[in-house]
Protein backbone atom coordinates (compact mmCIF):
# COMPACT_ATOMS: atom_id res chain seq x y z
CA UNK A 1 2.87 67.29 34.63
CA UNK A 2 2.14 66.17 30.81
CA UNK A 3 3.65 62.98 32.24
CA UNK A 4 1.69 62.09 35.20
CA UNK A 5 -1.86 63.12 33.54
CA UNK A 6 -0.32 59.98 30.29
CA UNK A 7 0.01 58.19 33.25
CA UNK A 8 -3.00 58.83 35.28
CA UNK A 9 -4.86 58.03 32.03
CA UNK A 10 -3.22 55.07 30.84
CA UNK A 11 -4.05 53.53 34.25
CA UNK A 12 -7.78 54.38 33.71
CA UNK A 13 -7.82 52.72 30.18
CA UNK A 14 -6.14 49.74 31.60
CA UNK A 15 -8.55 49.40 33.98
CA UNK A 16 -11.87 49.61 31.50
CA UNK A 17 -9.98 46.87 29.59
CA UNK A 18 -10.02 44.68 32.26
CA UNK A 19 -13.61 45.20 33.62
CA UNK A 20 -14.61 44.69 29.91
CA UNK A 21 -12.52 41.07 30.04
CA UNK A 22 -13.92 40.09 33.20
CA UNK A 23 -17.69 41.07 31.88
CA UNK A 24 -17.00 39.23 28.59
CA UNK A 25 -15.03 36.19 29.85
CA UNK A 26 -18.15 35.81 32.25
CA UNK A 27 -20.68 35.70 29.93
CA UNK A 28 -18.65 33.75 27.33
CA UNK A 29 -18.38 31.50 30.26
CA UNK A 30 -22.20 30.92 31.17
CA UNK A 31 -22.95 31.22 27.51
CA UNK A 32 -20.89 27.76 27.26
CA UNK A 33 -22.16 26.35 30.81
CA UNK A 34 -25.97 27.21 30.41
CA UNK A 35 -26.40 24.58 27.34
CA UNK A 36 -24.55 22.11 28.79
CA UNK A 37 -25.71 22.47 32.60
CA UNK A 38 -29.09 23.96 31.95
CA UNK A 39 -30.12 26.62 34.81
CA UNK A 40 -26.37 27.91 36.27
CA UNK A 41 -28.00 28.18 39.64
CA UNK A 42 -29.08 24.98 40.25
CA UNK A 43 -26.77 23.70 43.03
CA UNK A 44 -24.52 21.39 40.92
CA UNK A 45 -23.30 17.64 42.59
CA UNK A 46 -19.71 17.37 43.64
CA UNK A 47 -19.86 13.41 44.25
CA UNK A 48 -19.87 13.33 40.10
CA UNK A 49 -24.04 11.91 39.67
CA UNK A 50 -25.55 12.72 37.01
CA UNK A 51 -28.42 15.59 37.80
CA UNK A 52 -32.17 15.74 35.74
CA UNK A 53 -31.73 18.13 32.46
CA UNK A 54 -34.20 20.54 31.70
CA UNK A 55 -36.94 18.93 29.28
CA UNK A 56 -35.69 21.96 26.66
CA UNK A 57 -31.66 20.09 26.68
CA UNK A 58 -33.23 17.00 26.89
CA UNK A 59 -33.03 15.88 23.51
CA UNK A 60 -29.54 17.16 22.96
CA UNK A 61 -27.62 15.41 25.08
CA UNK A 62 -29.55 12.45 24.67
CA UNK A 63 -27.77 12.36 20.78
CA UNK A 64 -24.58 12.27 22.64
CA UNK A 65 -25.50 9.91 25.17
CA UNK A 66 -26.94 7.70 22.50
CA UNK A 67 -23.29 7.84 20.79
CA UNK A 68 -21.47 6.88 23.78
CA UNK A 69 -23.64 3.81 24.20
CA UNK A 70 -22.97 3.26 20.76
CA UNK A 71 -19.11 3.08 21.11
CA UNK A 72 -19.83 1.09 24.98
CA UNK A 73 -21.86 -1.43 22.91
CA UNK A 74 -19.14 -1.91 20.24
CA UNK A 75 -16.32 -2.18 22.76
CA UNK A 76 -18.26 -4.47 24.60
CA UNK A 77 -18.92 -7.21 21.61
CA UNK A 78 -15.64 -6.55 19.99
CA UNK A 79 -13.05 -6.47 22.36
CA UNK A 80 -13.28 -9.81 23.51
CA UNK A 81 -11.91 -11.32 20.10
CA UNK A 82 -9.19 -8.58 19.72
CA UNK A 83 -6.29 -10.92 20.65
CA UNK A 84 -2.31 -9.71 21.48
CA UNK A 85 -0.23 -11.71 19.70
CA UNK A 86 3.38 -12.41 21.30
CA UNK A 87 6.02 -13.65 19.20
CA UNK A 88 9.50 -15.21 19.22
CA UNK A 89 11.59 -14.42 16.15
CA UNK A 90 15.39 -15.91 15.25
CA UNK A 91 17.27 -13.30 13.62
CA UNK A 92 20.39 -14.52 11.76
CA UNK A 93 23.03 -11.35 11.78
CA UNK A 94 26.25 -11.52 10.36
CA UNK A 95 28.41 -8.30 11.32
CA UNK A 96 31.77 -9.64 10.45
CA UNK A 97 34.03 -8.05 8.71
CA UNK A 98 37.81 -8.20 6.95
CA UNK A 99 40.16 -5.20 7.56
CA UNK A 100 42.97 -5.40 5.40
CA UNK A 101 42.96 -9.02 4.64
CA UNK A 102 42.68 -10.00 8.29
CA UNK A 103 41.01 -12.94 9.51
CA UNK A 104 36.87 -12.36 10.14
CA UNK A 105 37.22 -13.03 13.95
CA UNK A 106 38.69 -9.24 13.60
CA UNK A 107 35.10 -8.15 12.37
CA UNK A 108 32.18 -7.48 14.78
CA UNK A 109 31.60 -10.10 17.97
CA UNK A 110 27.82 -9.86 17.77
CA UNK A 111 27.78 -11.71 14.43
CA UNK A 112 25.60 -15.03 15.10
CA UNK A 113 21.33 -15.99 15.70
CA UNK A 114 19.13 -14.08 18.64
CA UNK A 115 15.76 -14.54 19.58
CA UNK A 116 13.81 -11.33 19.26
CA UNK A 117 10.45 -10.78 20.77
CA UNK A 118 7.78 -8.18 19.87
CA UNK A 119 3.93 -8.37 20.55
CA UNK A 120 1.30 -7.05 17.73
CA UNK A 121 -2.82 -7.73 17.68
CA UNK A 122 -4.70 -9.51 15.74
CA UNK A 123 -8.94 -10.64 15.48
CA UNK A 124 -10.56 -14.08 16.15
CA UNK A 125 -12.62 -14.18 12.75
CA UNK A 126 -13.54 -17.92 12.61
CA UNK A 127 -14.00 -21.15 14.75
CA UNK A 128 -14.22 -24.07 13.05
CA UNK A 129 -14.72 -27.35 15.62
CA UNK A 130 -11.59 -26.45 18.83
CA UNK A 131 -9.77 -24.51 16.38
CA UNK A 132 -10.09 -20.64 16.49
CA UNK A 133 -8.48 -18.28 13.72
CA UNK A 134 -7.07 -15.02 13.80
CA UNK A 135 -6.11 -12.10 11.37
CA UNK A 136 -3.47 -10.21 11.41
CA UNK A 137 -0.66 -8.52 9.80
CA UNK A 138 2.51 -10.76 8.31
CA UNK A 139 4.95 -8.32 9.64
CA UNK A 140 3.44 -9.40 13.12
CA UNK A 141 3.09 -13.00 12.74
CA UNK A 142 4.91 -14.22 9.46
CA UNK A 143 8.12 -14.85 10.14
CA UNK A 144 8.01 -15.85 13.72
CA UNK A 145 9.19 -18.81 15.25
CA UNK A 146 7.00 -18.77 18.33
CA UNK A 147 3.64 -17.69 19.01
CA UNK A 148 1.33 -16.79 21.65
CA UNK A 149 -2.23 -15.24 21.38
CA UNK A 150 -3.66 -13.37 24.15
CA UNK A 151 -7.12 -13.16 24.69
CA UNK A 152 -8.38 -10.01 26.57
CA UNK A 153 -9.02 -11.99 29.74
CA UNK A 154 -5.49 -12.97 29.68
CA UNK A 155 -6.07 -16.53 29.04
CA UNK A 156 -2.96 -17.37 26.54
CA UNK A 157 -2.53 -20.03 24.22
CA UNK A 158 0.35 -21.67 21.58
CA UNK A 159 -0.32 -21.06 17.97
CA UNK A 160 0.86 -21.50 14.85
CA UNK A 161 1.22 -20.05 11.58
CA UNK A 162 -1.34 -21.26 8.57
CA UNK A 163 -0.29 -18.96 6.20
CA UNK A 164 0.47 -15.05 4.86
CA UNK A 165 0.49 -12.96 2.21
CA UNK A 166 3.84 -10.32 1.96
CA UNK A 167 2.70 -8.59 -1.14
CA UNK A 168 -0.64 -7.73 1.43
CA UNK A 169 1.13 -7.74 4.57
CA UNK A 170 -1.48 -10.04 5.80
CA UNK A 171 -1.44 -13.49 7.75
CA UNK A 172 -3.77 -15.95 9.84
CA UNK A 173 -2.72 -17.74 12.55
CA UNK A 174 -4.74 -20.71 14.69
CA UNK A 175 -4.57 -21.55 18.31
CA UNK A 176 -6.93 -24.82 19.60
CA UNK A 177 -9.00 -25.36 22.54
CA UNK A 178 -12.24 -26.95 23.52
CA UNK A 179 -13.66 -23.69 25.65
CA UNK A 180 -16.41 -22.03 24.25
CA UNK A 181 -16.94 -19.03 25.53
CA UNK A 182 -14.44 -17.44 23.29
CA UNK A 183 -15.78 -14.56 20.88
CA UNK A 184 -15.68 -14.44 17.36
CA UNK A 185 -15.63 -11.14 15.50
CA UNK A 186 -18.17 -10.83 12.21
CA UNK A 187 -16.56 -9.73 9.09
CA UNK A 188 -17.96 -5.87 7.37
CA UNK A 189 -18.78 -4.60 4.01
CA UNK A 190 -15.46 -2.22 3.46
CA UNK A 191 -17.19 -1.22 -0.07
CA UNK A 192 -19.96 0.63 2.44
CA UNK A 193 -17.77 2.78 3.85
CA UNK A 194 -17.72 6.80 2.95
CA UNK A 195 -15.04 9.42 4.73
CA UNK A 196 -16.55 11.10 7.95
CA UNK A 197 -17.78 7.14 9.18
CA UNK A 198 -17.07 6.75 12.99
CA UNK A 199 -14.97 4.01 13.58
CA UNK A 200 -12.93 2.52 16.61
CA UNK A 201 -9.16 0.82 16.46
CA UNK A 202 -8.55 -1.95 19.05
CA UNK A 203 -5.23 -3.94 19.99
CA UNK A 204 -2.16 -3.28 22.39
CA UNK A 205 -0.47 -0.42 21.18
CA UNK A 206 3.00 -0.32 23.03
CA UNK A 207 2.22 -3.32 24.75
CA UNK A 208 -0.83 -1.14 26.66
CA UNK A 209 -3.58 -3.96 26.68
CA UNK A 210 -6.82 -4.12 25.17
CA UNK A 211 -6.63 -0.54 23.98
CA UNK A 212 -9.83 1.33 21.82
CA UNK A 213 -9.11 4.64 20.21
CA UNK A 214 -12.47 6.42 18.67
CA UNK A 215 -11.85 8.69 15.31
CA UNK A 216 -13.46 8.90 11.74
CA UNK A 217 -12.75 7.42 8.09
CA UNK A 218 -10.27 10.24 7.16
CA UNK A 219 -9.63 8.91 3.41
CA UNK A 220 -10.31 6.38 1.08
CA UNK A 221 -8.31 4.45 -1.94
CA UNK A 222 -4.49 5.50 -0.07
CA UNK A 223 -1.66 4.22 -2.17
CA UNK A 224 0.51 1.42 -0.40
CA UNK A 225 2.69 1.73 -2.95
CA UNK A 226 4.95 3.80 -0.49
CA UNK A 227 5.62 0.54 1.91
CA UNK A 228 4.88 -2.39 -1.48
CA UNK A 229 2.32 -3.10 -0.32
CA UNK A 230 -1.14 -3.85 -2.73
CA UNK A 231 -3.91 -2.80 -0.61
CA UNK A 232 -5.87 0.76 -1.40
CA UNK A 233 -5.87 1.60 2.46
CA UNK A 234 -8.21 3.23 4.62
CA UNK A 235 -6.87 6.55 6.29
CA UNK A 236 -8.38 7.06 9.94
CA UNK A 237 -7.35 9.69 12.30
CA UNK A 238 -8.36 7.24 14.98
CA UNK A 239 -4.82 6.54 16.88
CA UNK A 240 -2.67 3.84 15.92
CA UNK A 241 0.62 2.86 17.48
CA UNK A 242 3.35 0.47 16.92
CA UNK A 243 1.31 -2.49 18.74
CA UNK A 244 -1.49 -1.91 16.84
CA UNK A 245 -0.49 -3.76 13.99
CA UNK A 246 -3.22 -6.30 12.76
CA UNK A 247 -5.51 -5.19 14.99
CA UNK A 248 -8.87 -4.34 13.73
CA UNK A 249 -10.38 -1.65 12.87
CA UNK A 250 -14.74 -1.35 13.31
CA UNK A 251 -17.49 0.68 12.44
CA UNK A 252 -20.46 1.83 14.89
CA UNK A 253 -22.27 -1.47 13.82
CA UNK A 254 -19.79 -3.63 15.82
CA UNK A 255 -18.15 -5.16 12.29
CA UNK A 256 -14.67 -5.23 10.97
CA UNK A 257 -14.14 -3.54 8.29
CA UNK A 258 -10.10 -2.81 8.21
CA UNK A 259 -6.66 -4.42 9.81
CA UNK A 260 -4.49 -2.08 11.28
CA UNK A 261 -1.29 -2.28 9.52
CA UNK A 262 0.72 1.07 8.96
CA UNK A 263 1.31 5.01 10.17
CA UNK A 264 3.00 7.81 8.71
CA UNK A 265 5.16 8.94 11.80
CA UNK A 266 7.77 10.76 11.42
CA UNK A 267 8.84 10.13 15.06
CA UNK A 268 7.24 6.63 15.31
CA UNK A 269 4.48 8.04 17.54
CA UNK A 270 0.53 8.73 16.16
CA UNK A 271 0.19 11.64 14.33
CA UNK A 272 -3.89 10.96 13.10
CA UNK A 273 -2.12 9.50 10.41
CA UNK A 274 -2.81 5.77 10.28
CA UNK A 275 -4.07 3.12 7.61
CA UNK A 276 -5.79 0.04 7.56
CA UNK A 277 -5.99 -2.68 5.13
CA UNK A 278 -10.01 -3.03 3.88
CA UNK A 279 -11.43 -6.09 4.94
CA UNK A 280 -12.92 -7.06 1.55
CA UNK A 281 -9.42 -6.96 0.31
CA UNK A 282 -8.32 -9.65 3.18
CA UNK A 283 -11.77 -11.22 2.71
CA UNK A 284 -10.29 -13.62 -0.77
CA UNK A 285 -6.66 -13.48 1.28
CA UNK A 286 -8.25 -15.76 3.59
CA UNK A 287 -9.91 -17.98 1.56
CA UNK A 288 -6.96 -18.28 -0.24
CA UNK A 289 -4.64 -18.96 2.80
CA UNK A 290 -7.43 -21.20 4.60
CA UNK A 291 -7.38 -23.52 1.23
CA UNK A 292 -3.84 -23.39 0.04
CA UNK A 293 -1.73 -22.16 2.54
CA UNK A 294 -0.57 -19.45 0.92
CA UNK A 295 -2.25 -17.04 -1.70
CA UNK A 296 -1.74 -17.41 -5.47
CA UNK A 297 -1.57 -14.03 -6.45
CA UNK A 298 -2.33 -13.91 -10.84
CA UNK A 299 0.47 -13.30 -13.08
CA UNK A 300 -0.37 -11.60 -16.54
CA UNK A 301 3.71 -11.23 -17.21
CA UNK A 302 4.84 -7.89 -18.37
CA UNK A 303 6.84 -4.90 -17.06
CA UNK A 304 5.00 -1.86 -17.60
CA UNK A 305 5.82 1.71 -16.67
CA UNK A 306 3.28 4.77 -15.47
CA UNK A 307 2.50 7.03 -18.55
CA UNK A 308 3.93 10.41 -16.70
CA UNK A 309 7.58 8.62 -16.72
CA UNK A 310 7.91 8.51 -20.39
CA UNK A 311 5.49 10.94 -22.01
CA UNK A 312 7.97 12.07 -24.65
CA UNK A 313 6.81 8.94 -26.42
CA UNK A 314 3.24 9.20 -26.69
CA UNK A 315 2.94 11.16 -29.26
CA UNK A 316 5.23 9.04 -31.53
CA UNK A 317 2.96 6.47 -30.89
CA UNK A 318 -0.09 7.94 -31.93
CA UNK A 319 -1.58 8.05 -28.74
CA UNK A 320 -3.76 11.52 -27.81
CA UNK A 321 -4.62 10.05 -24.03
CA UNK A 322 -2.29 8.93 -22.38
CA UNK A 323 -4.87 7.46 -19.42
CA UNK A 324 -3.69 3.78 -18.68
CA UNK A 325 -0.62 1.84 -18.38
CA UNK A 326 2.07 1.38 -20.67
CA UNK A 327 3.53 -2.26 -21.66
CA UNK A 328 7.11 -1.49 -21.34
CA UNK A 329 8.55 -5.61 -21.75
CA UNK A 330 6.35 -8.94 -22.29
CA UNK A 331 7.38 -12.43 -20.61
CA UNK A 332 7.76 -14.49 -23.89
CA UNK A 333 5.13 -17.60 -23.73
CA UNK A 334 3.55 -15.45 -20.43
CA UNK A 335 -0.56 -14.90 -20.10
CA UNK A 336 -0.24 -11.59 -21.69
CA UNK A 337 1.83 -12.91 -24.93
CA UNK A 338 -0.57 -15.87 -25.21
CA UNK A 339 -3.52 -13.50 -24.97
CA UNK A 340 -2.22 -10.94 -27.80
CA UNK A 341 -0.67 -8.07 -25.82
CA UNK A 342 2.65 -6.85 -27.14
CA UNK A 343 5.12 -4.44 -26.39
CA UNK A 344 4.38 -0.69 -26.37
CA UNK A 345 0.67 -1.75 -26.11
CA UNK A 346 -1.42 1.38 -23.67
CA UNK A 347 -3.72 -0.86 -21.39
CA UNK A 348 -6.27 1.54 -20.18
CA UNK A 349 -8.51 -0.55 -18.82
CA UNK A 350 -9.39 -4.28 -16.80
CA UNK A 351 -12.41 -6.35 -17.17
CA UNK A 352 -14.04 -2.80 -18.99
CA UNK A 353 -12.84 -0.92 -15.56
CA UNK A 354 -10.68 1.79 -16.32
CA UNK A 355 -6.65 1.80 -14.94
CA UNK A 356 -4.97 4.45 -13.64
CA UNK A 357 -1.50 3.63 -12.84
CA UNK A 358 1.11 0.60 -12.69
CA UNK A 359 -0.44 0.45 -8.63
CA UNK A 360 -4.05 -0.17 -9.72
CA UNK A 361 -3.33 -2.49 -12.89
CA UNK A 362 -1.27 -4.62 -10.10
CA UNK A 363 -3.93 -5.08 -7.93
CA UNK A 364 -6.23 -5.81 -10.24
CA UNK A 365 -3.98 -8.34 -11.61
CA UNK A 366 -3.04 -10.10 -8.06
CA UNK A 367 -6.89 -10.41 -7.58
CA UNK A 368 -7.83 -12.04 -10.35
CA UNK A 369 -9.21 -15.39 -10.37
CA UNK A 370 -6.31 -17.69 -12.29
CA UNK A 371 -7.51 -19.87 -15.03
CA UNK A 372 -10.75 -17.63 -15.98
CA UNK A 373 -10.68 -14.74 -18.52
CA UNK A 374 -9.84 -11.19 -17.96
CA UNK A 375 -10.72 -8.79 -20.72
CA UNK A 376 -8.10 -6.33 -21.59
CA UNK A 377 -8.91 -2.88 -23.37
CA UNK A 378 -5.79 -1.87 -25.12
CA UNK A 379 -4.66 1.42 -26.90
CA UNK A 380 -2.15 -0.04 -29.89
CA UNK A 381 -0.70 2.64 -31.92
CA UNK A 382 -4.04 4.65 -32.12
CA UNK A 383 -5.91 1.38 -32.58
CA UNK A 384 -8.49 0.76 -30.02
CA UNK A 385 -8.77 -3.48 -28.99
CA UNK A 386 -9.58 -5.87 -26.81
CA UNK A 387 -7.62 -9.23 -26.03
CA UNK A 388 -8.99 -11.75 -23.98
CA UNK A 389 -6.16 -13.09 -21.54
CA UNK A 390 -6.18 -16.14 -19.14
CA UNK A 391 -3.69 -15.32 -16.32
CA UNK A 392 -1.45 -17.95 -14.74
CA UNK A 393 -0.61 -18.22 -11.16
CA UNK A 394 2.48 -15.88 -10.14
CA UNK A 395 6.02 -17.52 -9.58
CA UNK A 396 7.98 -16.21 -6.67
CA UNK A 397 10.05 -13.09 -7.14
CA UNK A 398 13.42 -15.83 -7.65
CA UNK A 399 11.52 -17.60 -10.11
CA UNK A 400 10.57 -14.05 -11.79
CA UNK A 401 14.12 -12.89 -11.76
CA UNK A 402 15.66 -16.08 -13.04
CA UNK A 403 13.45 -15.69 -16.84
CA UNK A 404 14.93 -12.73 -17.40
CA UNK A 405 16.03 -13.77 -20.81
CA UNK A 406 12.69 -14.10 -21.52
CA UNK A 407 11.88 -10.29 -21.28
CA UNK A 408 11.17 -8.68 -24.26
CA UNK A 409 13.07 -6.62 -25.86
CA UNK A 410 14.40 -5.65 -22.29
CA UNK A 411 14.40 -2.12 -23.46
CA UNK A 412 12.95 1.18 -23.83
CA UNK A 413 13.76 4.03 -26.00
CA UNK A 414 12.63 7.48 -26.26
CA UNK A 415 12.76 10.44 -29.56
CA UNK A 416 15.74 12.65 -29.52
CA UNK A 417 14.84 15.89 -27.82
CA UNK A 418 17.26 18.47 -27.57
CA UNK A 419 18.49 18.18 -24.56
CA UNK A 420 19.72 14.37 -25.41
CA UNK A 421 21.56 15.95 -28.59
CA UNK A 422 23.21 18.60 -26.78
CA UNK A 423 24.57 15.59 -24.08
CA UNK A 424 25.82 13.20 -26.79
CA UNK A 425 26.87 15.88 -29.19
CA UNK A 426 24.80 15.00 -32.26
CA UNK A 427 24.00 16.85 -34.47
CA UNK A 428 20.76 18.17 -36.01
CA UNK A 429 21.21 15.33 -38.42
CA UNK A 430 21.53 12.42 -36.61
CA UNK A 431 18.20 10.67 -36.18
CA UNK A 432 17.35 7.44 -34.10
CA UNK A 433 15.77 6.61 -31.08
CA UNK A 434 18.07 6.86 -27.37
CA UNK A 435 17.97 4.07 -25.53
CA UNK A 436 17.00 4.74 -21.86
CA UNK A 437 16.57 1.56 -19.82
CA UNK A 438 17.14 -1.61 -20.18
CA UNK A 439 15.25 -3.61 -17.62
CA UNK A 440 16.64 -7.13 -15.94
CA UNK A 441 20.48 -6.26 -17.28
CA UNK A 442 21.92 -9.27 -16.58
CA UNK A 443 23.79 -11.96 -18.88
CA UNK A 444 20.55 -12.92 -20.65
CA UNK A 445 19.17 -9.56 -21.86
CA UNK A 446 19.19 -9.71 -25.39
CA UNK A 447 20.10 -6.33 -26.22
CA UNK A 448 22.63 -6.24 -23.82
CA UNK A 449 23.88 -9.02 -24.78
CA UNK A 450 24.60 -7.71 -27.82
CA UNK A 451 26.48 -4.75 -26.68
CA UNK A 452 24.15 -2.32 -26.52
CA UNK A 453 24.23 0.54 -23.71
CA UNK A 454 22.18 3.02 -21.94
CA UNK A 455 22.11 6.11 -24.18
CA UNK A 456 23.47 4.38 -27.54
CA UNK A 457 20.85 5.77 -30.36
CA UNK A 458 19.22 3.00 -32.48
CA UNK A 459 18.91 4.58 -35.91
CA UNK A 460 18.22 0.75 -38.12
CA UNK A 461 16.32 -2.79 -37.21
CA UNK A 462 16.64 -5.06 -40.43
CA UNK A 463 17.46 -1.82 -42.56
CA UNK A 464 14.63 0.03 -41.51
CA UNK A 465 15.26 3.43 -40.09
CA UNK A 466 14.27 3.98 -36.48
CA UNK A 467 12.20 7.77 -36.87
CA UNK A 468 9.46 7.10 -34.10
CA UNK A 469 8.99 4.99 -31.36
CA UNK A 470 6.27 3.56 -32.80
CA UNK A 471 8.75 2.32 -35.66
CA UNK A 472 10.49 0.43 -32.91
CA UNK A 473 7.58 -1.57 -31.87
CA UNK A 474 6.81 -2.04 -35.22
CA UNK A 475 9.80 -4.16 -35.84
CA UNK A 476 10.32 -5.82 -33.03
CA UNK A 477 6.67 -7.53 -32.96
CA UNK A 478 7.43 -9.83 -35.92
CA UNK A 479 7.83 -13.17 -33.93
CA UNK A 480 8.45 -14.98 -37.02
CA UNK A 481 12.00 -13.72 -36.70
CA UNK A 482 14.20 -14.85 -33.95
CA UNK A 483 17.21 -12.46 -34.52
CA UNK A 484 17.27 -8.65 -35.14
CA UNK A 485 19.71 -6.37 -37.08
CA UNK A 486 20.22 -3.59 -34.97
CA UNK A 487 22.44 -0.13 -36.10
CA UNK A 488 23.15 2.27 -33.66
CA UNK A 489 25.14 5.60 -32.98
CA UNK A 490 28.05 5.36 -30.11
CA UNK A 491 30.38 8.18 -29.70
CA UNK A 492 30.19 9.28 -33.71
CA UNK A 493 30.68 5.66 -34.48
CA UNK A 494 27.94 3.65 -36.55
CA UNK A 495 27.81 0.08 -35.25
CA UNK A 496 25.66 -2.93 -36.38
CA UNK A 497 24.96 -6.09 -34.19
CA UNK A 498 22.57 -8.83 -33.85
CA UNK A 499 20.49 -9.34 -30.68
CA UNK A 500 19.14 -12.72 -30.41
CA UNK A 501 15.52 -13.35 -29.43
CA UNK A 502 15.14 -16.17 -26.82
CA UNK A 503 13.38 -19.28 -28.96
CA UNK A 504 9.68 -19.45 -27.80
């Protein structure tokens, strides 16, 4: 009996709950429908026209039907120059391998060239006479062999490579033809643009043509130093895909103001996760490339580390902020040694704008104009200057790596903490400075050179004893000498060698 009344009464509450659910789901229901729909019962259209609004909902919808037209007008002037860009690459791959001493005919059969296609976008930017010019990225277009733009009407045309930027990831290529009615796209103002901005990304993502994706400015100022790349990117949540590439990306006002280049994807799909290069960063690329052919990128010639990798230093050099960028190793007869900057010097900031990081200081470097003078604030020891530098144009990276020898003093070294003693088994008494890094070891580093190893502890230069870092720098940044005394600790041994500066 106790049993069937539970039941009896369990089926009653089960039934209020769902009365209430139907009652509530129904007027959550027209609650939604009424503002967007106006009166529910007036007989709604099943042939999809649009019906009058009441004057009261008017207005609203209006602000969303003026947006829409906004993003129709856009599509509509911008699409036309957003070009697919088909290319033809020969990749050289050589698999073989020896097993054992065996001949290399053993190793893997596919060794040898293959043509490799794959399709990215790009923007018409300029026409100058029959010639039209695109942007795009140089992992699209800079190392192809063959390539075809395609303009959203499908016409297609042969075109060539005038030049590109790695260090950017950014290229232009030209196609020719006397038709006219192609469009040009007009270049933005990136420096306008504030997180929340509605913008639209257009290109072929996956091949699918003539694609626009809607989305807003999601972040500002992104570090490419994740993929090398220079740029401070725009994050959009707007969707990119592989495809995508060099596309551009444009604000409500119908102007470029990014290039599609990258995602974060863990699974190579979009995850609202994509970045675009700003266009006032490509703006001097393409000046640069349209002049030259390629970019000259400025070259100030030092190594320099981020502050947070080293901070057991600091305070051995006197320095109470550590904001900036520290000047690890200086190119002998480089910009920077010309202009006064030395070793162990804390740049903080670059034409009297402050730097950050190693990232920042780069870029700022790169877009200098060569030949006309930087300004350098520089934290020395405590000491507050500023050196006026002149920066050269940058060598290529073989160029870079074959002065080497000309890096100096190739190292860096770092107080004894006790961690260090504990690992080399000093003891409280032995005093020097550890040697950490040596940068560009190779047969013309000085100190290697002169048999010096990671972890050895430098306790003399020319008799002086090594107690702070700052000593270090101290006796290494007396040019007049062109060979060093050095003393240092090696597994309880005391050694002394000479390492030989590079003449200037």
């Amino acid at each position: 009996m106790i049993k069937k009344d539970f039941l009896k009464g369990s089926k009653l509450i089960a039934l209020l709950i769902a009365l209430f659910i139907v009652v509530a789901g129904s007027t959550f229901a027209v609650s939604l429908y009424t503002p967007i729909s106006g009166n529910p019962d007036v007989e709604q259209y099943s042939t999809g026209k649009l019906r009058e609004l009441p004057p009261e909902q008017t207005s609203d919808i209006a602000n969303i039907v003026n947006l829409q037209n906004s993003f129709n007008s856009v599509v509509e002037s911008v699409l036309p120059s957003v070009v697919e860009i088909d290319v033809t690459q020969t990749i050289v791959r050589d698999n073989s391998q020896t097993y054992g001493g065996l001949p290399w005919f053993f190793g893997n059969p596919d060794s040898g060239e293959y043509e490799a296609d794959s399709l990215g976008s790009g923007v018409i930017f300029k026409r100058a006479d029959d010639a039209f010019y695109v942007l795009t990225n140089h992992h699209v277009a800079g190392e192809a062999d063959k390539i075809e733009v395609v303009l959203s009407d499908e016409r297609t045309y042969t075109a060539k490579l005038v030049g590109t930027d790695p260090r950017r990831d950014l290229a232009i290529v030209t196609f020719s033809t006397e038709e006219r009615d192609i469009s040009v796209a007009p270049l933005g103002n990136s420096a306008n643009l504030k997180v929340g901005d509605w913008v639209l990304a257009m290109g072929s993502p996956f091949g699918f043509f003539s694609s626009v994706t809607a989305g807003i400015v999601s972040a500002l100022g992104r570090s490419g130093q994740e993929i090398n790349n220079l740029n401070d990117f725009i994050q959009t949540d707007a969707s990119i895909n592989q495809g995508n590439s060099g596309g551009p990306l444009v604000n409500i006002w119908g102007e470029v103001i990014g290039i599609n280049t990258w995602i974060a994807a863990p699974n190579g799909g979009n995850i609202g996760l994509g970045f675009s290069i700003p266009i006032n960063n490509a703006k001097e690329i393409i000046n640069e490339i349209l002049e030259y052919g390629h970019v000259r990128d400025g070259w100030l010639g030092v190594s320099m580390i981020d502050t947070y990798e080293f901070d057991l230093f600091f305070e051995d050099l006197g320095l109470k902020d550590t904001d900036g960028v520290f000047v690890a190793n200086i190119y002998l007869n480089s910009p920077a040694y010309k202009g006064g900057l030395r070793p162990g010097d804390l740049i903080t900031e670059f034409n009297y704008i402050k730097i950050s990081d190693t990232e920042e200081l780069s870029r700022s470097i790169s877009n200098a104009k060569i030949g006309t003078p930087i300004i350098l604030s520089v934290n020395r020891r405590g000491e507050n200057i500023e050196l006026e530098v002149v920066l050269d144009e940058r060598e290529s990276e073989e160029e870079i790596e074959g002065n080497q020898g000309k890096l100096w003093p190739g190292v860096i070294v770092q107080p004894l903490d006790e961690q260090a003693r504990q690992s080399l088994n000093l003891s409280k008494k032995d005093d020097g400075l550890l040697l950490m890094y040596m940068s560009g070891i190779s047969n013309s580093n000085p100190f290697y050179l002169a048999g010096l190893q990671n972890y050895d502890v430098i306790t003399k230069i020319n008799k002086i004893e090594m107690k702070s870092v700052g000593d270090f720098y101290r006796a290494i940044e007396d040019y007049v000498l062109r060979s060093y005394e050095v003393t240092y600790l090696r597994n309880g041994d005391i050694i002394t060698t000479t390492v030989e500066r590079q003449v200037l």
